[in-house]
N, C-alpha and C. Protein backbone atom coordinates (compact mmCIF):
# COMPACT_ATOMS: atom_id res chain seq x y z
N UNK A 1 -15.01 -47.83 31.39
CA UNK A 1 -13.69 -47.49 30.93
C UNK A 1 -13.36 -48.20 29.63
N UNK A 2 -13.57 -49.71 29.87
CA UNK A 2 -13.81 -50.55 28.32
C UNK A 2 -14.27 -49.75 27.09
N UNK A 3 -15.38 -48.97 27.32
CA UNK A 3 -16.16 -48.59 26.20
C UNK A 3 -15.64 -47.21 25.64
N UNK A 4 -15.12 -46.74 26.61
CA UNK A 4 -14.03 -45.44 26.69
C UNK A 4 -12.65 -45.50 25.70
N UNK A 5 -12.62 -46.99 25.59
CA UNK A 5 -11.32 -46.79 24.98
C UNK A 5 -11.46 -47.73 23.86
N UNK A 6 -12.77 -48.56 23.23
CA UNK A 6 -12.84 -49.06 22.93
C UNK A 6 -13.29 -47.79 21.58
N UNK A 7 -14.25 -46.85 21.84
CA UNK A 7 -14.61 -45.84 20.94
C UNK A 7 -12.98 -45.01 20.91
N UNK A 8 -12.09 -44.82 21.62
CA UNK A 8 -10.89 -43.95 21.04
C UNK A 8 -10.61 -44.37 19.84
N UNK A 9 -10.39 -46.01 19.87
CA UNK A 9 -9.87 -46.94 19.50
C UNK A 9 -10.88 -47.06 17.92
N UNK A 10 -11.64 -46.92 17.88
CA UNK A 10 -12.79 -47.01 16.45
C UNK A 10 -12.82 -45.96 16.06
N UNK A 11 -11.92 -44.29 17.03
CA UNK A 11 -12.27 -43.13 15.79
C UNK A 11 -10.82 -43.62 14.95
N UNK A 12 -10.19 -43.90 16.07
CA UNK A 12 -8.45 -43.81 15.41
C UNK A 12 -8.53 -44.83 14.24
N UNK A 13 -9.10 -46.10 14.50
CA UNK A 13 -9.26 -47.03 12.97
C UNK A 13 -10.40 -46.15 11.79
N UNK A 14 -11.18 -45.51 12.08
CA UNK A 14 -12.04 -44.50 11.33
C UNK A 14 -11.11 -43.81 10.45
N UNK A 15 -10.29 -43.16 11.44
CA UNK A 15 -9.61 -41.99 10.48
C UNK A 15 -8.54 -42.47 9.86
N UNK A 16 -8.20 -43.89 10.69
CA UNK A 16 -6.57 -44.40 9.56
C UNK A 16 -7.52 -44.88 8.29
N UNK A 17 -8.17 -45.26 8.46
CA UNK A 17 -9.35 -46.19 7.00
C UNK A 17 -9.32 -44.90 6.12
N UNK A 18 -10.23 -44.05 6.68
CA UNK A 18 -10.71 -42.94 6.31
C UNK A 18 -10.04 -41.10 6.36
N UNK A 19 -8.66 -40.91 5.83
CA UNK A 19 -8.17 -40.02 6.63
C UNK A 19 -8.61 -38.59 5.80
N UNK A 20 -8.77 -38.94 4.79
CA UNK A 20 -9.69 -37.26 4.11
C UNK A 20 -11.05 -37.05 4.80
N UNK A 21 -11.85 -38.08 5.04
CA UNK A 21 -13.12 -37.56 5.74
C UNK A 21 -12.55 -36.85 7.27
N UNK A 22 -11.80 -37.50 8.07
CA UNK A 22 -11.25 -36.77 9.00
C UNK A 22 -10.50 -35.17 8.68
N UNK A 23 -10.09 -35.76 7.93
CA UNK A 23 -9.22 -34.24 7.85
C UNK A 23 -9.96 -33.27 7.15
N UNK A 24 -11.65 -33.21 6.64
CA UNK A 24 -12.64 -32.55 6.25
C UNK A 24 -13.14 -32.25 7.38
N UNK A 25 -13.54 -33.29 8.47
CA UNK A 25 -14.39 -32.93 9.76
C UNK A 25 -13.79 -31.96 10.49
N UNK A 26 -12.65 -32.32 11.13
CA UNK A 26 -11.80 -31.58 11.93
C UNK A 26 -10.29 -30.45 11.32
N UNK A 27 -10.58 -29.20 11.45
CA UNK A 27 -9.52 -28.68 10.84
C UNK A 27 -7.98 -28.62 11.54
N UNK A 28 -7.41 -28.65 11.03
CA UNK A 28 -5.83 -28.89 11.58
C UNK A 28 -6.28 -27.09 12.58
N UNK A 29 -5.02 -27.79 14.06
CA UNK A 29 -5.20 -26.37 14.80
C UNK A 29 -4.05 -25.50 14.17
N UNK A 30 -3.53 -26.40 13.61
CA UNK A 30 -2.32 -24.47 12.56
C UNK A 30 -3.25 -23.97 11.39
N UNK A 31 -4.20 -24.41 10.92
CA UNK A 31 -5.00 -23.32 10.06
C UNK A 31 -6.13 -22.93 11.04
N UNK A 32 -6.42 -23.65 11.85
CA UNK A 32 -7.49 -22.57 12.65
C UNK A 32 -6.65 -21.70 13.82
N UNK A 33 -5.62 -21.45 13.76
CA UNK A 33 -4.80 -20.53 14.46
C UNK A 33 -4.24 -19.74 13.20
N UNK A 34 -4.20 -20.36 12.30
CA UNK A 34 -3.75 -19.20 10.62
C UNK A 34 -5.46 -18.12 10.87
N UNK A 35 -6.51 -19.20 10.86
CA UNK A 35 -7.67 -18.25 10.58
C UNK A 35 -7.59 -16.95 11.62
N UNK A 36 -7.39 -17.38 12.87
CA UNK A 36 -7.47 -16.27 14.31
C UNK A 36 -6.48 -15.44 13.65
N UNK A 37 -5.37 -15.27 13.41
CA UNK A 37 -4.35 -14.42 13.22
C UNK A 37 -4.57 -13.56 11.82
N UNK A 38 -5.54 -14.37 10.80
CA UNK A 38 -5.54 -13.36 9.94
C UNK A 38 -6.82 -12.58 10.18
N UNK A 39 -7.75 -12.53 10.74
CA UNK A 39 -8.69 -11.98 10.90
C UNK A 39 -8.52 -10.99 12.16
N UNK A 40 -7.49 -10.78 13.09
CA UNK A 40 -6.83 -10.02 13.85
C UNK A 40 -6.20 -9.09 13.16
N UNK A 41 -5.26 -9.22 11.77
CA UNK A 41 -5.03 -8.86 11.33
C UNK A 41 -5.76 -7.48 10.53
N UNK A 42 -6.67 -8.16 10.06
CA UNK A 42 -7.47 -7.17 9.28
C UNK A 42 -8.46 -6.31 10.04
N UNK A 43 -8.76 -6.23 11.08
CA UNK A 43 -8.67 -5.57 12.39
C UNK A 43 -8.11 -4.40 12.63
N UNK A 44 -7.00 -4.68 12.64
CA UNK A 44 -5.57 -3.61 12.87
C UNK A 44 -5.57 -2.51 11.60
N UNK A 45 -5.84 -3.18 10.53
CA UNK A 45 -5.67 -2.73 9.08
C UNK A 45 -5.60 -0.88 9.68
N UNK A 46 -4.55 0.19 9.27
CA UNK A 46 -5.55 1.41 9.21
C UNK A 46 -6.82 1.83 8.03
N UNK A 47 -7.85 2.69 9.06
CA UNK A 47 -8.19 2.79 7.57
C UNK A 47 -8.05 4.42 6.98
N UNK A 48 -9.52 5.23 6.88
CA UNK A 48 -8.86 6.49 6.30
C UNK A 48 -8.16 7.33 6.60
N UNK A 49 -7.87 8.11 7.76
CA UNK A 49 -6.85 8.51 8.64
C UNK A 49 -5.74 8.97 8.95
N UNK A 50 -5.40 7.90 7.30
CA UNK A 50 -3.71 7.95 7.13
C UNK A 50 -2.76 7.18 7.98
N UNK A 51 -3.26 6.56 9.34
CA UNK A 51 -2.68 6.22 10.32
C UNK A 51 -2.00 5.06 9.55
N UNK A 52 -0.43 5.22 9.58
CA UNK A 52 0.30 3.82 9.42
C UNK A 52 0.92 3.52 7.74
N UNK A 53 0.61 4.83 7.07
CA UNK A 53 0.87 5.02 5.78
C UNK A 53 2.13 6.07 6.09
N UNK A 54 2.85 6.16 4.91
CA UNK A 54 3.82 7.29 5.03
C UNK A 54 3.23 8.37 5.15
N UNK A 55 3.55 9.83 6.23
CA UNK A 55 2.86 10.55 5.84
C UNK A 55 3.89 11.86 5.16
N UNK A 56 3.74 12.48 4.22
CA UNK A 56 4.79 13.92 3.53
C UNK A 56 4.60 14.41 4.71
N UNK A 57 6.17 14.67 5.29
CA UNK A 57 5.78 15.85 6.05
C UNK A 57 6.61 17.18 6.09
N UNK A 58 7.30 17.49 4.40
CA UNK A 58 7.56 18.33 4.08
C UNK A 58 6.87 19.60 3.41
N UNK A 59 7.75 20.59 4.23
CA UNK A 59 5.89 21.94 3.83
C UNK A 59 5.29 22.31 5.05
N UNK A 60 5.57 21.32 6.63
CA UNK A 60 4.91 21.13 7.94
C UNK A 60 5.70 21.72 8.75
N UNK A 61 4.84 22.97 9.35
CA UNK A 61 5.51 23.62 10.41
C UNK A 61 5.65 22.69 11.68
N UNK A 62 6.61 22.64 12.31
CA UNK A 62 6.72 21.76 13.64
C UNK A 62 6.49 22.50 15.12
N UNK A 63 5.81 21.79 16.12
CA UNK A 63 5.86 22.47 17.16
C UNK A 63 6.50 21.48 18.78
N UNK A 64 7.62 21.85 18.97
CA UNK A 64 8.17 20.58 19.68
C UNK A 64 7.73 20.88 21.68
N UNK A 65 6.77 19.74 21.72
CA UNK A 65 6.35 20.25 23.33
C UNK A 65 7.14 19.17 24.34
N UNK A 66 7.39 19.51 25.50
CA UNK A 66 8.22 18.70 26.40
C UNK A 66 6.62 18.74 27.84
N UNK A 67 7.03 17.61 28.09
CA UNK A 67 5.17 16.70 28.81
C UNK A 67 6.21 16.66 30.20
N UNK A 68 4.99 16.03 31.04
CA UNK A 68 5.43 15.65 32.36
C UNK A 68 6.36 14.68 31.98
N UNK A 69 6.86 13.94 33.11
CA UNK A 69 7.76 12.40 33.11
C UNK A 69 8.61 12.09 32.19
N UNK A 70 9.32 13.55 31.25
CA UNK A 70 9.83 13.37 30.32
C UNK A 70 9.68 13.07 29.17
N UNK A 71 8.16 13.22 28.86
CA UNK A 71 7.76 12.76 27.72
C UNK A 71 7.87 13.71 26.59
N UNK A 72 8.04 13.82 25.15
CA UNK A 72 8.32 14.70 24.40
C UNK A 72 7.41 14.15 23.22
N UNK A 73 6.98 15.06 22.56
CA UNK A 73 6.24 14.92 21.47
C UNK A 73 6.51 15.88 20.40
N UNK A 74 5.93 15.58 19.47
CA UNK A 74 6.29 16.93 18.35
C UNK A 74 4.93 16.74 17.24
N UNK A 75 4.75 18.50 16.95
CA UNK A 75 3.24 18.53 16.46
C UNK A 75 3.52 18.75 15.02
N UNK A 76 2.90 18.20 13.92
CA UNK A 76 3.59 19.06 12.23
C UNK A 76 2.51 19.44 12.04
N UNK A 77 2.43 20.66 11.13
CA UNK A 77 1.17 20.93 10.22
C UNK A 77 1.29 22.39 9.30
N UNK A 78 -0.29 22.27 8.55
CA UNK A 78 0.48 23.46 8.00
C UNK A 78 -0.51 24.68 8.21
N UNK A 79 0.32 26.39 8.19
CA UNK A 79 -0.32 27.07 8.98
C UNK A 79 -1.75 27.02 8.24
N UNK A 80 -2.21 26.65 7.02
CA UNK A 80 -2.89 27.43 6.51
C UNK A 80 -4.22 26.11 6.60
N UNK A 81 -4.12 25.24 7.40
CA UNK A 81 -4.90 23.75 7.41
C UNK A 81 -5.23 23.76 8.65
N UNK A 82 -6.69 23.73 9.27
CA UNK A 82 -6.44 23.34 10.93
C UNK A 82 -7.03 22.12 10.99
N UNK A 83 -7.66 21.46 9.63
CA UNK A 83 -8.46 20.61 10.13
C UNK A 83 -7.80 19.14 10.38
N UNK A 84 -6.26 19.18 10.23
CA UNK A 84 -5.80 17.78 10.66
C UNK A 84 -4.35 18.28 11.19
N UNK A 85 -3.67 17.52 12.03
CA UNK A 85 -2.49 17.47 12.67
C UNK A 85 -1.69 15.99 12.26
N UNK A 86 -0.23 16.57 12.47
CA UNK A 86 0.43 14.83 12.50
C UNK A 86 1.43 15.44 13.22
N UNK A 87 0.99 14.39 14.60
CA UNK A 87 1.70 13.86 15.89
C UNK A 87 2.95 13.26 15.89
N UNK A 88 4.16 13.58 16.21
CA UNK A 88 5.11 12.54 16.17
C UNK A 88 5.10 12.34 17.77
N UNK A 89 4.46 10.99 17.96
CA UNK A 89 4.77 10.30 19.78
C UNK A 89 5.34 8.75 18.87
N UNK A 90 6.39 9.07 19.93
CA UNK A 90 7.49 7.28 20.07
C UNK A 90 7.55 7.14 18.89
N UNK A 91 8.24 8.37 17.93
CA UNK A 91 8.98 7.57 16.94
C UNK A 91 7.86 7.09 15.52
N UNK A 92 6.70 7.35 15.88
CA UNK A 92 5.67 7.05 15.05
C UNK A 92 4.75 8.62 14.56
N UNK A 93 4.60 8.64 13.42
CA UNK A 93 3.69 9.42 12.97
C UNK A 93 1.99 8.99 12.98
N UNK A 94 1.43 9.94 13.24
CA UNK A 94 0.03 9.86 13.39
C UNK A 94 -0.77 10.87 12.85
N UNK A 95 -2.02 10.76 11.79
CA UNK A 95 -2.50 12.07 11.41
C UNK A 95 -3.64 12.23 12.41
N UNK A 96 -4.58 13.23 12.75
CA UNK A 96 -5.34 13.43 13.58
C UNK A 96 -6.30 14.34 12.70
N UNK A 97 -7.87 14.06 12.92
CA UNK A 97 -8.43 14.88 12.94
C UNK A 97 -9.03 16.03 14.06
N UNK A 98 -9.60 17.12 12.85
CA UNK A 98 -10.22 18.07 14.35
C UNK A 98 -11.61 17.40 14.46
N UNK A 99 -11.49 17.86 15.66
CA UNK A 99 -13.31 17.89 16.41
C UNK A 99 -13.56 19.06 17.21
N UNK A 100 -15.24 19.41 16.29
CA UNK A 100 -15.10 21.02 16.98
C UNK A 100 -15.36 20.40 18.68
N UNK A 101 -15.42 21.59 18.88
CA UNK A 101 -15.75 21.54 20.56
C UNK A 101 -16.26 23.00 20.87
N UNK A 102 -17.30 22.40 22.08
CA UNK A 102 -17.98 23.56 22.75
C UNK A 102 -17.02 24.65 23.04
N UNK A 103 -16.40 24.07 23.96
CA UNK A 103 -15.02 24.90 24.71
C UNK A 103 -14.28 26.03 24.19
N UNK A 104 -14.01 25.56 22.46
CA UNK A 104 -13.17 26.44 22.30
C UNK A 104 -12.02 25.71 22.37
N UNK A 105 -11.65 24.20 23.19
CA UNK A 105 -10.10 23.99 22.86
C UNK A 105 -9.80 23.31 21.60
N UNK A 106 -8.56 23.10 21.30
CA UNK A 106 -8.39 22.51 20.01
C UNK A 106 -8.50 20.71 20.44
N UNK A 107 -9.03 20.35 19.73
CA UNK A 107 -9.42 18.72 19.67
C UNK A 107 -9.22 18.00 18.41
N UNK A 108 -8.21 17.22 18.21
CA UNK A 108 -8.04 16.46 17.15
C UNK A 108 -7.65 14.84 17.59
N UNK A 109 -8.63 14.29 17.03
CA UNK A 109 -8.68 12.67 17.25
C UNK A 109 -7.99 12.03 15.88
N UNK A 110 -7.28 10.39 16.29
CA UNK A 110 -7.03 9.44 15.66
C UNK A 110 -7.58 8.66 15.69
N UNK A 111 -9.07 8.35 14.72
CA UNK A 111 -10.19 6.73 15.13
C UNK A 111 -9.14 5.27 15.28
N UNK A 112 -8.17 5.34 14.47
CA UNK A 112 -8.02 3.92 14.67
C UNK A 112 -6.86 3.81 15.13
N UNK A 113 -5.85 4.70 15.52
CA UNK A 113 -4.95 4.58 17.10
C UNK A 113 -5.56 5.01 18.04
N UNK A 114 -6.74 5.66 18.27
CA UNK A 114 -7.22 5.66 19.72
C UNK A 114 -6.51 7.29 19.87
N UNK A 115 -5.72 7.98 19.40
CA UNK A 115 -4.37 9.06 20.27
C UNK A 115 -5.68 10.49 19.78
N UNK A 116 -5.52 10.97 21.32
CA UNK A 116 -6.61 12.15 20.95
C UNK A 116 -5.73 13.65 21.52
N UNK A 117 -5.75 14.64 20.82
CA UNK A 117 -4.95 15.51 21.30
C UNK A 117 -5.77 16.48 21.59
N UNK A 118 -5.24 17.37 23.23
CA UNK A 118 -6.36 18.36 23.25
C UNK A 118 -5.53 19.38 23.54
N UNK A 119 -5.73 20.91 22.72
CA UNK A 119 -4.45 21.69 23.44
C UNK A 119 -5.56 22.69 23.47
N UNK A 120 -4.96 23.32 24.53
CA UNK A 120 -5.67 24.79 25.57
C UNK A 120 -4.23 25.80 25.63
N UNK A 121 -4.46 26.88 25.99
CA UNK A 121 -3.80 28.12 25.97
C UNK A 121 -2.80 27.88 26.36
N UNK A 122 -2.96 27.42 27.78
CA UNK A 122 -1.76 27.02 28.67
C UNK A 122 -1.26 25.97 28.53
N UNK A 123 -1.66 24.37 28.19
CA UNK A 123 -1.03 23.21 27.99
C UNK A 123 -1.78 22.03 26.79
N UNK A 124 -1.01 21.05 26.67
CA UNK A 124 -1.72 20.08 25.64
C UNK A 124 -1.92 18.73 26.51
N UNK A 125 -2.26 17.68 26.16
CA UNK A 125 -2.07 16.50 26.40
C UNK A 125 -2.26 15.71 25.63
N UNK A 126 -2.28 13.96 25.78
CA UNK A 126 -2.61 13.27 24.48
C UNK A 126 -3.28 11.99 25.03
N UNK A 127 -4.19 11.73 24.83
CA UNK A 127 -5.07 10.84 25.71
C UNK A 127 -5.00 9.14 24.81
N UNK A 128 -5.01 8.50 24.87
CA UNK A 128 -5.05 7.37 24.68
C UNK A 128 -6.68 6.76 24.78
N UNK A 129 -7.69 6.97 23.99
CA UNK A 129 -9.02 7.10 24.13
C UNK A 129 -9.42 4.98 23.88
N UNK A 130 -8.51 4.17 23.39
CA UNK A 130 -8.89 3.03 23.44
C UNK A 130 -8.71 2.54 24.59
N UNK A 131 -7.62 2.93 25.40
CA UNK A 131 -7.20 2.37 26.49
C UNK A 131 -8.00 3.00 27.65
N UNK A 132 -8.18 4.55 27.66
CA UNK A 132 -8.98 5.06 28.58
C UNK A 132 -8.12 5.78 29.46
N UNK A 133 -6.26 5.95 29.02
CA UNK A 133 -5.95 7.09 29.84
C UNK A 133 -4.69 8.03 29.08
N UNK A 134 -4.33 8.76 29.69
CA UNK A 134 -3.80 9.94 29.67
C UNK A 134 -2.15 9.28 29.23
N UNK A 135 -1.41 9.34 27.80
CA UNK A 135 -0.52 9.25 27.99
C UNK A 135 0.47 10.11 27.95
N UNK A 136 0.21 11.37 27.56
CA UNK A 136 1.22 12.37 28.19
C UNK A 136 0.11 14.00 28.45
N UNK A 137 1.12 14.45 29.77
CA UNK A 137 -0.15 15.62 30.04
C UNK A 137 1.06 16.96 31.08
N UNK A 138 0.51 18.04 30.84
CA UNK A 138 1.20 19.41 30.78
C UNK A 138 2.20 19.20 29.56
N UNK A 139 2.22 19.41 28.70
CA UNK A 139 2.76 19.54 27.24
C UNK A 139 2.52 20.90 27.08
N UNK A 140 3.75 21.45 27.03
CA UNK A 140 3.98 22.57 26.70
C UNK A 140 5.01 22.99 25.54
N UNK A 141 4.85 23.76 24.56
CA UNK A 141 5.64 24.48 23.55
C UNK A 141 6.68 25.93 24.30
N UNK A 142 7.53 25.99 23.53
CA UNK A 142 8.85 26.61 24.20
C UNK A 142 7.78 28.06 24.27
N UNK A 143 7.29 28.65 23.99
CA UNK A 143 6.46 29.85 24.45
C UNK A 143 5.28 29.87 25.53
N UNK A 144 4.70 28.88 26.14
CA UNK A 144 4.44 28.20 26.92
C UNK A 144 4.76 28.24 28.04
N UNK A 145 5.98 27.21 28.08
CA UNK A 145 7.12 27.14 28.85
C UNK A 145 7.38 28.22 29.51
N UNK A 146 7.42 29.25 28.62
CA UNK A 146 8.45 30.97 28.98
C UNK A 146 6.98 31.29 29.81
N UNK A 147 5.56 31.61 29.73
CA UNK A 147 5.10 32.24 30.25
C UNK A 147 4.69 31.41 31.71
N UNK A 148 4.99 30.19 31.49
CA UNK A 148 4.26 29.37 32.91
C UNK A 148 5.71 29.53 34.26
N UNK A 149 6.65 29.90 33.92
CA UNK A 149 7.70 30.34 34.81
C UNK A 149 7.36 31.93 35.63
């Protein structure tokens, strides 16, 4: 225990003698918690996508669908473009690309929100592909609507 506290005791006179070599060895934990947070940061960054930039969305036909559990979404685009969509879910815009598909349904993904939209004849949904589930599903447009009654 002597020797235990006898070495505490020789870093602490070390670093009062010596306090730049200490403060070279060991980095303060608020810049190595600055480092974690900015490198999280740049992480997040969007990149081509558009995701998180303003997007124009004048010129964009809208298509407003009402989901299970009350969920509502709204689709913009323009007629004469299929190869990207922008999603309005919660208040946030999102651009999406297409992805063909075997199927035949329409498939347009967001790489770096994860938000994947798939619409079929009868309904849409919007999958949450980072997380791994479904966040809104039977999404239907007011013509839709009229024929599923």
């Amino acid at each position: 225990m002597s020797k235990l506290i006898s070495a505490l005791f020789l870093t602490a006179g070390f670093a009062f003698i010596f306090p730049q070599a200490a403060a070279e060895t060991a980095p303060s934990t608020k810049q190595a918690s600055k480092n974690k947070v900015s490198k999280k940061t740049t992480k997040e960054e969007p990149a081509s996508d558009k995701e998180g930039e303003a997007v124009d969305i004048s010129g964009l036909s809208s298509t407003h669908y009402s989901c299970e559990q009350g969920n509502k979404l709204t689709i913009l685009k323009t007629s004469n473009d299929d190869k990207q969509i922008t999603v309005r879910w919660r208040d946030k815009l999102h651009t999406l690309l297409r992805v063909n598909t075997t199927t035949g349904a329409n498939r347009y993904e967001g790489p770096m929100s994860g938000l994947v939209w798939i619409g079929i004849p009868s309904k849409g949904m919007l999958l949450d592909s980072h997380k791994g589930h479904q966040l809104a599903n039977e999404c239907k447009d007011a013509q839709q609507l009229k024929h599923s009654t």
